[in-house]
PDB file of N, CA and C in Angstrom:
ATOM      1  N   UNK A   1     -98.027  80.426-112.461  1.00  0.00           N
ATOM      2  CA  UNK A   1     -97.295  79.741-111.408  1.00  0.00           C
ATOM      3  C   UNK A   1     -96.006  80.503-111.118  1.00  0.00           C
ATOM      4  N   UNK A   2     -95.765  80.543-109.898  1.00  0.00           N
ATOM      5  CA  UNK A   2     -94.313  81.206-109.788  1.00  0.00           C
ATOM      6  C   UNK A   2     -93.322  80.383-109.922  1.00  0.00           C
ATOM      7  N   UNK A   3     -92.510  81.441-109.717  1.00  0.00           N
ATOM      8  CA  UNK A   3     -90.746  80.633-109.851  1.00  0.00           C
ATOM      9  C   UNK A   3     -90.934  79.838-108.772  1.00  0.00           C
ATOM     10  N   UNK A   4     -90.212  78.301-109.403  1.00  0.00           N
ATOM     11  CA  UNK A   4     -89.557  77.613-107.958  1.00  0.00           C
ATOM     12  C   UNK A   4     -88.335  78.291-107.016  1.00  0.00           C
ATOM     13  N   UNK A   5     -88.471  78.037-105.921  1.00  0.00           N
ATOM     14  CA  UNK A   5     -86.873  78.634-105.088  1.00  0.00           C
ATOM     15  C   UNK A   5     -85.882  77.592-105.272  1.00  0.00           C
ATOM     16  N   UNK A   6     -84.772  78.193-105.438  1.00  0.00           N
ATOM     17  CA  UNK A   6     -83.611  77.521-105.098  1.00  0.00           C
ATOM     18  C   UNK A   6     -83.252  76.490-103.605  1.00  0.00           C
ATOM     19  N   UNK A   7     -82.990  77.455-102.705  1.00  0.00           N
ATOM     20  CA  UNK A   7     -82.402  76.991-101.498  1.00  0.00           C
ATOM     21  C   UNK A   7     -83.711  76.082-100.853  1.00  0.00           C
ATOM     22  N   UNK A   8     -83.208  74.831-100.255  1.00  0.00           N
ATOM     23  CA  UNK A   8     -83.897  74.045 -99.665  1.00  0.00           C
ATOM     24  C   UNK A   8     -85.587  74.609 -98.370  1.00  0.00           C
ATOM     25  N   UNK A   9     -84.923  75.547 -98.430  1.00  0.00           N
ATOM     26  CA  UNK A   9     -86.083  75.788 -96.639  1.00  0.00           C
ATOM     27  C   UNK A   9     -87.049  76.665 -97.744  1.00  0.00           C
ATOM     28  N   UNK A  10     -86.699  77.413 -98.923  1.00  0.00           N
ATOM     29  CA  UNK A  10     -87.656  78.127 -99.464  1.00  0.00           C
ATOM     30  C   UNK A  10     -88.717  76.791-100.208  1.00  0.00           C
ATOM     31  N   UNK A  11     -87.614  76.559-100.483  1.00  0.00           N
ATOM     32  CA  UNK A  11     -88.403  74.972-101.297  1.00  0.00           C
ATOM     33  C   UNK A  11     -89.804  74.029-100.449  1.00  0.00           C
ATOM     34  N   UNK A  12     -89.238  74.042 -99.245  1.00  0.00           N
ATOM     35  CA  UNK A  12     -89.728  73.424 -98.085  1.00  0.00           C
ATOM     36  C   UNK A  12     -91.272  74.367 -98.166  1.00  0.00           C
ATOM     37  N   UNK A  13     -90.947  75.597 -98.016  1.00  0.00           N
ATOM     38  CA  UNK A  13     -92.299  76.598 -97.968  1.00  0.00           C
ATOM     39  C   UNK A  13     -93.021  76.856 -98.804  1.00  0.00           C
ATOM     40  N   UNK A  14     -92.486  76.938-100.259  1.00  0.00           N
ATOM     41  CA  UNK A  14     -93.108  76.962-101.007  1.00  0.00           C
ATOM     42  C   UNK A  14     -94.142  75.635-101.274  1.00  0.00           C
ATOM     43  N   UNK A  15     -93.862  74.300-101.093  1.00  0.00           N
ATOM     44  CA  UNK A  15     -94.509  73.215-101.095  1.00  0.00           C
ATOM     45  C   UNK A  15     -95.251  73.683 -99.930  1.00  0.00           C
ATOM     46  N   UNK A  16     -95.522  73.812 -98.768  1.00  0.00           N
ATOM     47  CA  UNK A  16     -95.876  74.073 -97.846  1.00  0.00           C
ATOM     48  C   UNK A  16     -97.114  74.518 -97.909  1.00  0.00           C
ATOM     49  N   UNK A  17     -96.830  75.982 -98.795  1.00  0.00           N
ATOM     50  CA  UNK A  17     -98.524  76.737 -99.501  1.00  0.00           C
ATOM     51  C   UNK A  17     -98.871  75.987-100.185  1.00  0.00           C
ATOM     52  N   UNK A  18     -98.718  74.961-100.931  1.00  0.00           N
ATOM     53  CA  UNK A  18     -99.293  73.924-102.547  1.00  0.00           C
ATOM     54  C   UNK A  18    -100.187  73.364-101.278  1.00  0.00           C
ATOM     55  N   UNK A  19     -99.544  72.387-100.149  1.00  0.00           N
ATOM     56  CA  UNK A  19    -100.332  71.426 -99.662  1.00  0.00           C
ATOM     57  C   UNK A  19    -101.635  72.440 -98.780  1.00  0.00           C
ATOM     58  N   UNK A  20    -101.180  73.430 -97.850  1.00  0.00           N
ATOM     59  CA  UNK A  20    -102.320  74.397 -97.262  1.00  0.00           C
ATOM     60  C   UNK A  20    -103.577  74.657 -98.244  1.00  0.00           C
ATOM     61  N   UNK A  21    -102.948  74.518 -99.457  1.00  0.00           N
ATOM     62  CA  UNK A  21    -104.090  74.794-100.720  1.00  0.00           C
ATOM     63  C   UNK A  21    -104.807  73.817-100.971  1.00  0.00           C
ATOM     64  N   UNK A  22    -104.102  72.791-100.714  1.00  0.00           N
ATOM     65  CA  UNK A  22    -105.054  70.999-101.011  1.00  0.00           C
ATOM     66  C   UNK A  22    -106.012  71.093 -99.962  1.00  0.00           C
ATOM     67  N   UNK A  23    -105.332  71.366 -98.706  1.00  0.00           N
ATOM     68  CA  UNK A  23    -105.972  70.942 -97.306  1.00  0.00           C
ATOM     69  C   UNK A  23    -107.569  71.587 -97.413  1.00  0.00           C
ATOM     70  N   UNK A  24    -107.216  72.961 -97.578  1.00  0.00           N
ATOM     71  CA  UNK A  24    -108.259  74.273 -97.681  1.00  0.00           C
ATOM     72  C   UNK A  24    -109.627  74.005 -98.616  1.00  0.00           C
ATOM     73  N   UNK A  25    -109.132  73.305 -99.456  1.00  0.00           N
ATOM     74  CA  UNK A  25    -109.741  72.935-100.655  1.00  0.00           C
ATOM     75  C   UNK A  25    -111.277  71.772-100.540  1.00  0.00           C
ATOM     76  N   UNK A  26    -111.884  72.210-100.192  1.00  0.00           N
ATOM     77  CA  UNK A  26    -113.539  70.886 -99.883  1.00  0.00           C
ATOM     78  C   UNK A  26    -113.890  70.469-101.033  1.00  0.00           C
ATOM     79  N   UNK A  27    -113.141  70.401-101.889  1.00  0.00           N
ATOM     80  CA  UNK A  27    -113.427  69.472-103.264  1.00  0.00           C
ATOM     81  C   UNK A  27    -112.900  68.154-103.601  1.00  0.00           C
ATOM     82  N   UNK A  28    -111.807  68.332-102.335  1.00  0.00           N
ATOM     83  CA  UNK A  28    -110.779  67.213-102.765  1.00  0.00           C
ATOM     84  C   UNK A  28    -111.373  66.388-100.983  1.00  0.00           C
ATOM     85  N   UNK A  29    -111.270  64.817-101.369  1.00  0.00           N
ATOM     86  CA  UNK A  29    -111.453  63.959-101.056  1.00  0.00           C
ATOM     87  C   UNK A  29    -111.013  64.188 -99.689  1.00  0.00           C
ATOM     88  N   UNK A  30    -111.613  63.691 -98.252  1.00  0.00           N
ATOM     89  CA  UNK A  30    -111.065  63.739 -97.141  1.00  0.00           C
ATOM     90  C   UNK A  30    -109.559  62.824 -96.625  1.00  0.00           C
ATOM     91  N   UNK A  31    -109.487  61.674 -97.421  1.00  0.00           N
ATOM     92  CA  UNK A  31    -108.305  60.881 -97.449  1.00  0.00           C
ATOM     93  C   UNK A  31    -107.164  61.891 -98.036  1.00  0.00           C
ATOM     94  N   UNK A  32    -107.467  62.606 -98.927  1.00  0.00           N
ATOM     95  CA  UNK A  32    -106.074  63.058 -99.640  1.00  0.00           C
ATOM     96  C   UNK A  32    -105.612  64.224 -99.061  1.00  0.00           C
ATOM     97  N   UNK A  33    -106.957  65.163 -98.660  1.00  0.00           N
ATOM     98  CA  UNK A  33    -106.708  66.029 -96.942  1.00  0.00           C
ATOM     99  C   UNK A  33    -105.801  65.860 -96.000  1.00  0.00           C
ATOM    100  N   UNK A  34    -106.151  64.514 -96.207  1.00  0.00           N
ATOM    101  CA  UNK A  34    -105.136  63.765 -94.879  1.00  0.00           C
ATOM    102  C   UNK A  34    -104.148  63.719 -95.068  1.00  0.00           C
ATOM    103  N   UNK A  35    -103.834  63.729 -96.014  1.00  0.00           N
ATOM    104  CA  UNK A  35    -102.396  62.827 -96.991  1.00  0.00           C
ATOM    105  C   UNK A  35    -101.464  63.992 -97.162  1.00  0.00           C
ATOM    106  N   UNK A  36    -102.094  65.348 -97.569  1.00  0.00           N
ATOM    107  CA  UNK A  36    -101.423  66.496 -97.340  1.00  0.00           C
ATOM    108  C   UNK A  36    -101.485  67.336 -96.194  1.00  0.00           C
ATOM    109  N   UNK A  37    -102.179  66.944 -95.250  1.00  0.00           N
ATOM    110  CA  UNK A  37    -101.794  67.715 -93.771  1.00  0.00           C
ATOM    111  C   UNK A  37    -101.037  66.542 -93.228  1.00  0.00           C
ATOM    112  N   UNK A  38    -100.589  65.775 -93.321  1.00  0.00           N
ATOM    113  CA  UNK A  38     -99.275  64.505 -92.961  1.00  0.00           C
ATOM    114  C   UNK A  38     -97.864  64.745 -93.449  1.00  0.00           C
ATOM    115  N   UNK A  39     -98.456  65.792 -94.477  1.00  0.00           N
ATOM    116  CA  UNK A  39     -96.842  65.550 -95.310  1.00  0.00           C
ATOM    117  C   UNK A  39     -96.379  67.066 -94.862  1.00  0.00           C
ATOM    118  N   UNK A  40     -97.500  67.915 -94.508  1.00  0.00           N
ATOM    119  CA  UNK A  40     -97.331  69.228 -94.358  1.00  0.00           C
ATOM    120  C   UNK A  40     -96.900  68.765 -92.723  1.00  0.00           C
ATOM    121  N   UNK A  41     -97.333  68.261 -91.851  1.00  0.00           N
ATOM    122  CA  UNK A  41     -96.593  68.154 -90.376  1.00  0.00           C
ATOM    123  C   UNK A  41     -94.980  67.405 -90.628  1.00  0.00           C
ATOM    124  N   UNK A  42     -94.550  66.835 -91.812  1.00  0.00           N
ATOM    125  CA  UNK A  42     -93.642  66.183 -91.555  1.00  0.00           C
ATOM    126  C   UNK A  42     -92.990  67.270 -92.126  1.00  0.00           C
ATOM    127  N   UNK A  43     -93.266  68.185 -92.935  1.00  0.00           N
ATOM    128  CA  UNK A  43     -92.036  69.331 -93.473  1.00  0.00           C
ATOM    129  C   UNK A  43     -91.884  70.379 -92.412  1.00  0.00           C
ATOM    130  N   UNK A  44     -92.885  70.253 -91.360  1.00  0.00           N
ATOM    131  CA  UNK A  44     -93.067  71.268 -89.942  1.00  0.00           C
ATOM    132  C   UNK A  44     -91.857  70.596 -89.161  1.00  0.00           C
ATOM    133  N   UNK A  45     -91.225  69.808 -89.164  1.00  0.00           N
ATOM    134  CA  UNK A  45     -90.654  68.765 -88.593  1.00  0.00           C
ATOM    135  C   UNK A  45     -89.367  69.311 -88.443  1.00  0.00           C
ATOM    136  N   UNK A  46     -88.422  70.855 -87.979  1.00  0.00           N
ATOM    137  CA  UNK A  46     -87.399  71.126 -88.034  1.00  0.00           C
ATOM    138  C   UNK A  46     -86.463  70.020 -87.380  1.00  0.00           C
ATOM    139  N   UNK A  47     -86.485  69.403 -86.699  1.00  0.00           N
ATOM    140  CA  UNK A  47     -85.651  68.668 -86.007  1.00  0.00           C
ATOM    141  C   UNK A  47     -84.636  67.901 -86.932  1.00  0.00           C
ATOM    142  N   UNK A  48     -85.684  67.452 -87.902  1.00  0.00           N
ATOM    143  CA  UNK A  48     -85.545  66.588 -88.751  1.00  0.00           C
ATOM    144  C   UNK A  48     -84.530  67.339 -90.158  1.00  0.00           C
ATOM    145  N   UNK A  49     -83.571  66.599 -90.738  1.00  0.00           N
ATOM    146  CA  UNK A  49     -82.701  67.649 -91.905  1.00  0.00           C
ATOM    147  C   UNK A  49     -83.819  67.729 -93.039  1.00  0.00           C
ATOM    148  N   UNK A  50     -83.657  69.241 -93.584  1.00  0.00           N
ATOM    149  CA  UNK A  50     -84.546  69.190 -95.000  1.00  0.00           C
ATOM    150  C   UNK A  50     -84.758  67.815 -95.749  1.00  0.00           C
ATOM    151  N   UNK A  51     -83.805  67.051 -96.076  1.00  0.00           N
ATOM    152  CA  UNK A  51     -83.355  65.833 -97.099  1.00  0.00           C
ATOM    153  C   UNK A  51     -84.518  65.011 -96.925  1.00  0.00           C
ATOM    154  N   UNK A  52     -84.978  65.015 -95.184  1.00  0.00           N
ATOM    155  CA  UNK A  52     -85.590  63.708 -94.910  1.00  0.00           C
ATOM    156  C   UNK A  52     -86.721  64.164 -94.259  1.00  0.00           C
ATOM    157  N   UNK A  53     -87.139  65.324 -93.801  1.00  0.00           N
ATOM    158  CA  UNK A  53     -88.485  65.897 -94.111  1.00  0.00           C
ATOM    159  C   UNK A  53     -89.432  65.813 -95.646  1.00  0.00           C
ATOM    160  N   UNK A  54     -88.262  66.061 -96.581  1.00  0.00           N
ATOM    161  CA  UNK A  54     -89.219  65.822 -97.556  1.00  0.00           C
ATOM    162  C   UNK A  54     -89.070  64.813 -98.127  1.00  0.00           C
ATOM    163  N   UNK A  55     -88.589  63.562 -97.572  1.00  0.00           N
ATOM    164  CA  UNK A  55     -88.501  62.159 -98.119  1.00  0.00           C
ATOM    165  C   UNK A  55     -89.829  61.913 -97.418  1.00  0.00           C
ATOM    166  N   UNK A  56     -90.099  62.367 -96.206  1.00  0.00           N
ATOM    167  CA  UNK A  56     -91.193  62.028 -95.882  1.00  0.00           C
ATOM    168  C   UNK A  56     -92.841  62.385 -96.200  1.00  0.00           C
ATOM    169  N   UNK A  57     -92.385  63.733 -96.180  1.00  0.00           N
ATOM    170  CA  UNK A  57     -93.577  64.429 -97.392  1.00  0.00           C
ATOM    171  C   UNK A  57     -93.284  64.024 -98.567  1.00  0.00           C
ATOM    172  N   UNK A  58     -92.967  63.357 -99.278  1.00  0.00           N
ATOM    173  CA  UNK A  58     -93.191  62.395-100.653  1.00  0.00           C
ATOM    174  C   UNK A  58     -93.775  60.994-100.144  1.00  0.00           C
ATOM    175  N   UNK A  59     -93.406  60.530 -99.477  1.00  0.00           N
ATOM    176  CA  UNK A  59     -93.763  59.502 -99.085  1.00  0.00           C
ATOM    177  C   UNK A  59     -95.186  59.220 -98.678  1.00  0.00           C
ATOM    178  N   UNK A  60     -95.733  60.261 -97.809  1.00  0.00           N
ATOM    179  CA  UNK A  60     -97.242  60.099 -97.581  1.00  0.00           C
ATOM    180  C   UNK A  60     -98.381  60.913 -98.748  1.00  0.00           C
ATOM    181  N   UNK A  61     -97.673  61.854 -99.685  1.00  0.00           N
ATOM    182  CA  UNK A  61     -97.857  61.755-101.100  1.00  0.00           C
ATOM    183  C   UNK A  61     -98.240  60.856-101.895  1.00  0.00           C
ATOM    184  N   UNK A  62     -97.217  60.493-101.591  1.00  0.00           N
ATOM    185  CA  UNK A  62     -97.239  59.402-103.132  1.00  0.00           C
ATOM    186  C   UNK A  62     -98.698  58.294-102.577  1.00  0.00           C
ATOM    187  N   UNK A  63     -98.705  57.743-101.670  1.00  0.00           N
ATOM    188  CA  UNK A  63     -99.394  57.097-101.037  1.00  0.00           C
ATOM    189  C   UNK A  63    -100.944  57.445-102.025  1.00  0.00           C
ATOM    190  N   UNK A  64    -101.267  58.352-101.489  1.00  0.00           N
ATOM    191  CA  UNK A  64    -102.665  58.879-102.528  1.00  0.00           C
ATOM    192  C   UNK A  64    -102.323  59.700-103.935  1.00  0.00           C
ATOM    193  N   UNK A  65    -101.187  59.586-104.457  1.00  0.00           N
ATOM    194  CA  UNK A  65    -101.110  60.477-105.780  1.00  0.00           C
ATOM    195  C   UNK A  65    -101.761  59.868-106.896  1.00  0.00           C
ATOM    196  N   UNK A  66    -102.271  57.949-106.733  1.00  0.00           N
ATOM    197  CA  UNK A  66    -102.780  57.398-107.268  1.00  0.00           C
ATOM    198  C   UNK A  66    -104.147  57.270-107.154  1.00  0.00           C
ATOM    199  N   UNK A  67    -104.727  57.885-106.500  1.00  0.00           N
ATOM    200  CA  UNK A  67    -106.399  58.026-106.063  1.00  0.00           C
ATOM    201  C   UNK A  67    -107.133  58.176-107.493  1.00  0.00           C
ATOM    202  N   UNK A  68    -107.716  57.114-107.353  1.00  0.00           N
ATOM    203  CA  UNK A  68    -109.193  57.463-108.886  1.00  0.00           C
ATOM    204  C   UNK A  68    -109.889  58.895-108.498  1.00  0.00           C
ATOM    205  N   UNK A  69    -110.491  58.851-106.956  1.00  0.00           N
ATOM    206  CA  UNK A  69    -111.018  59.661-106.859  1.00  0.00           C
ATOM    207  C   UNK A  69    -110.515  60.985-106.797  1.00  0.00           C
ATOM    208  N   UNK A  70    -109.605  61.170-107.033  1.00  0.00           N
ATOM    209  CA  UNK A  70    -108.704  62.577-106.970  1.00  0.00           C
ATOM    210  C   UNK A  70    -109.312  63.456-107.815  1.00  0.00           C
ATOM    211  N   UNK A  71    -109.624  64.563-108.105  1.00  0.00           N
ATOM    212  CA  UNK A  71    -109.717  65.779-108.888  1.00  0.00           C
ATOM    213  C   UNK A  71    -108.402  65.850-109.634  1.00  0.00           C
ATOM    214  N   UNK A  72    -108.447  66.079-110.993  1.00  0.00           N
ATOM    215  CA  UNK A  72    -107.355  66.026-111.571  1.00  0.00           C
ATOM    216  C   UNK A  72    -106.398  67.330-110.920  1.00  0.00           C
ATOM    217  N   UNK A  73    -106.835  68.704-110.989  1.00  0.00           N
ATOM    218  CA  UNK A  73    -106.225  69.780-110.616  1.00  0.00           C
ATOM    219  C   UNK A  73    -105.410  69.690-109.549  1.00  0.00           C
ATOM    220  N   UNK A  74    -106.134  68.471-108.252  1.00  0.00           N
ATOM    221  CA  UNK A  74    -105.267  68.229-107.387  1.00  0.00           C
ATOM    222  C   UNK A  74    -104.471  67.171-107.116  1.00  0.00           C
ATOM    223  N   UNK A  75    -104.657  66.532-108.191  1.00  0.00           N
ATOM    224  CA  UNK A  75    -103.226  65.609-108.603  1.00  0.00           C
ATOM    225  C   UNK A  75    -102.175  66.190-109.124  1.00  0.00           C
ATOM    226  N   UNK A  76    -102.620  67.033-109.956  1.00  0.00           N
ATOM    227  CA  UNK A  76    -101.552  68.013-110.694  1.00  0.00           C
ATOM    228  C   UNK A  76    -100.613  68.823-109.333  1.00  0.00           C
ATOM    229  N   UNK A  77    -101.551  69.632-108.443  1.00  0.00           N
ATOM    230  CA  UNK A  77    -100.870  69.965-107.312  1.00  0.00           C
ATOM    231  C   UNK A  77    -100.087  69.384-106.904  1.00  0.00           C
ATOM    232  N   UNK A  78    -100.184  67.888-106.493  1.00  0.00           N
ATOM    233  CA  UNK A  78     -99.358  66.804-105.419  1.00  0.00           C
ATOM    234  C   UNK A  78     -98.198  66.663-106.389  1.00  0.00           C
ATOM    235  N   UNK A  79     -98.488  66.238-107.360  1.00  0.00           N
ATOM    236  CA  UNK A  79     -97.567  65.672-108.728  1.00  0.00           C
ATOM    237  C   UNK A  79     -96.043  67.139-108.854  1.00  0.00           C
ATOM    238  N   UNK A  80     -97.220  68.437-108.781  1.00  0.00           N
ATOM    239  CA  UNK A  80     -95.912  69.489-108.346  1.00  0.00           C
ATOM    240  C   UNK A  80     -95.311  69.428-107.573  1.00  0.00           C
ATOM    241  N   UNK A  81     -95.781  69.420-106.380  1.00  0.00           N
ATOM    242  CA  UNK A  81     -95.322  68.976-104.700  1.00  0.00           C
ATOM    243  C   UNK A  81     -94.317  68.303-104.761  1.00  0.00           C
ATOM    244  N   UNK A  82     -94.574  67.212-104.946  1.00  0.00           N
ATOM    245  CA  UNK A  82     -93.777  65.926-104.900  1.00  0.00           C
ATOM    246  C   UNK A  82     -92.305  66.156-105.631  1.00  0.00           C
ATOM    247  N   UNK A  83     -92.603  67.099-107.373  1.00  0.00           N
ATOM    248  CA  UNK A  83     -91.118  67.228-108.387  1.00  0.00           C
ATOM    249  C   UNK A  83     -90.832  67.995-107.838  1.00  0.00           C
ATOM    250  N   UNK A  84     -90.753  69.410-106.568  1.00  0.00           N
ATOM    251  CA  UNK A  84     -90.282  69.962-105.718  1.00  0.00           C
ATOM    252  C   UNK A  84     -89.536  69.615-104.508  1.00  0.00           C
ATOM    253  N   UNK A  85     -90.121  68.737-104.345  1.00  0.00           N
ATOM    254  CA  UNK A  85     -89.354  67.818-103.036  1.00  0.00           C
ATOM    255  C   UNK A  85     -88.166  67.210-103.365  1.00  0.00           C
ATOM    256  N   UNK A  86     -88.426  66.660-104.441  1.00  0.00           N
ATOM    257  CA  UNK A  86     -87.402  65.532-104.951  1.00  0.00           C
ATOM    258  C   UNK A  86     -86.207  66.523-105.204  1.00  0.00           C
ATOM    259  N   UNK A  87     -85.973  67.340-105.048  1.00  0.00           N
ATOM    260  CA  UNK A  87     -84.920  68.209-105.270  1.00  0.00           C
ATOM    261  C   UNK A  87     -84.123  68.575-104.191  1.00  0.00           C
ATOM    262  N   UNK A  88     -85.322  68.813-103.260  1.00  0.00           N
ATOM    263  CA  UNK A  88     -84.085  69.029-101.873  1.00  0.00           C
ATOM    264  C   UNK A  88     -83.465  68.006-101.343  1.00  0.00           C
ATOM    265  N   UNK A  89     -81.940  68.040-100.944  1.00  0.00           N
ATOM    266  CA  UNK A  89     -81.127  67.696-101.008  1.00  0.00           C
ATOM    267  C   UNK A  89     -80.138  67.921 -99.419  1.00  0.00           C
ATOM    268  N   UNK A  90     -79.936  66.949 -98.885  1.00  0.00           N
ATOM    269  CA  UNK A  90     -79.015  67.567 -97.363  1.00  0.00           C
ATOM    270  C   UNK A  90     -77.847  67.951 -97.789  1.00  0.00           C
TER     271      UNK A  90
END
């Protein structure tokens, strides 16, 4: 795994590739697909300040981070996602 980034917008991108990797992924459930191309349009969301782009990409996260049907590997993904987010900061 690589280094996490520091500064917020790298942070933003780096989560960015985690979720493109969920999306890409035909193993993982079509709901949780969803769940990470939602969170990936809301971090697309420049308008919006880093802080609360990724309040929002946690938010439609978390939503399915509890899925039975999840693949563990890609819970583990979201579960990264998510302790990445929680960091950026306005």
């Amino acid at each position: 795994m690589a280094a996490v980034p520091v500064d917020n917008e790298a942070k933003i991108r780096y989560v960015m590739t985690i979720l493109a990797g969920i999306i890409n992924d035909a193993g993982i459930p079509r709901n949780i697909r969803r769940a990470a191309a939602q969170a990936l349009t809301y971090l697309r969301d420049t308008k919006l300040s880093p802080g609360v782009r990724a309040a929002n990409a946690i938010s439609a996260l978390e939503e399915v981070s509890q899925d039975p049907n999840m693949p563990v590997h890609a819970r583990t993904r979201i579960w990264n996602a998510i302790t990445i987010l929680e960091t950026v900061r306005d």
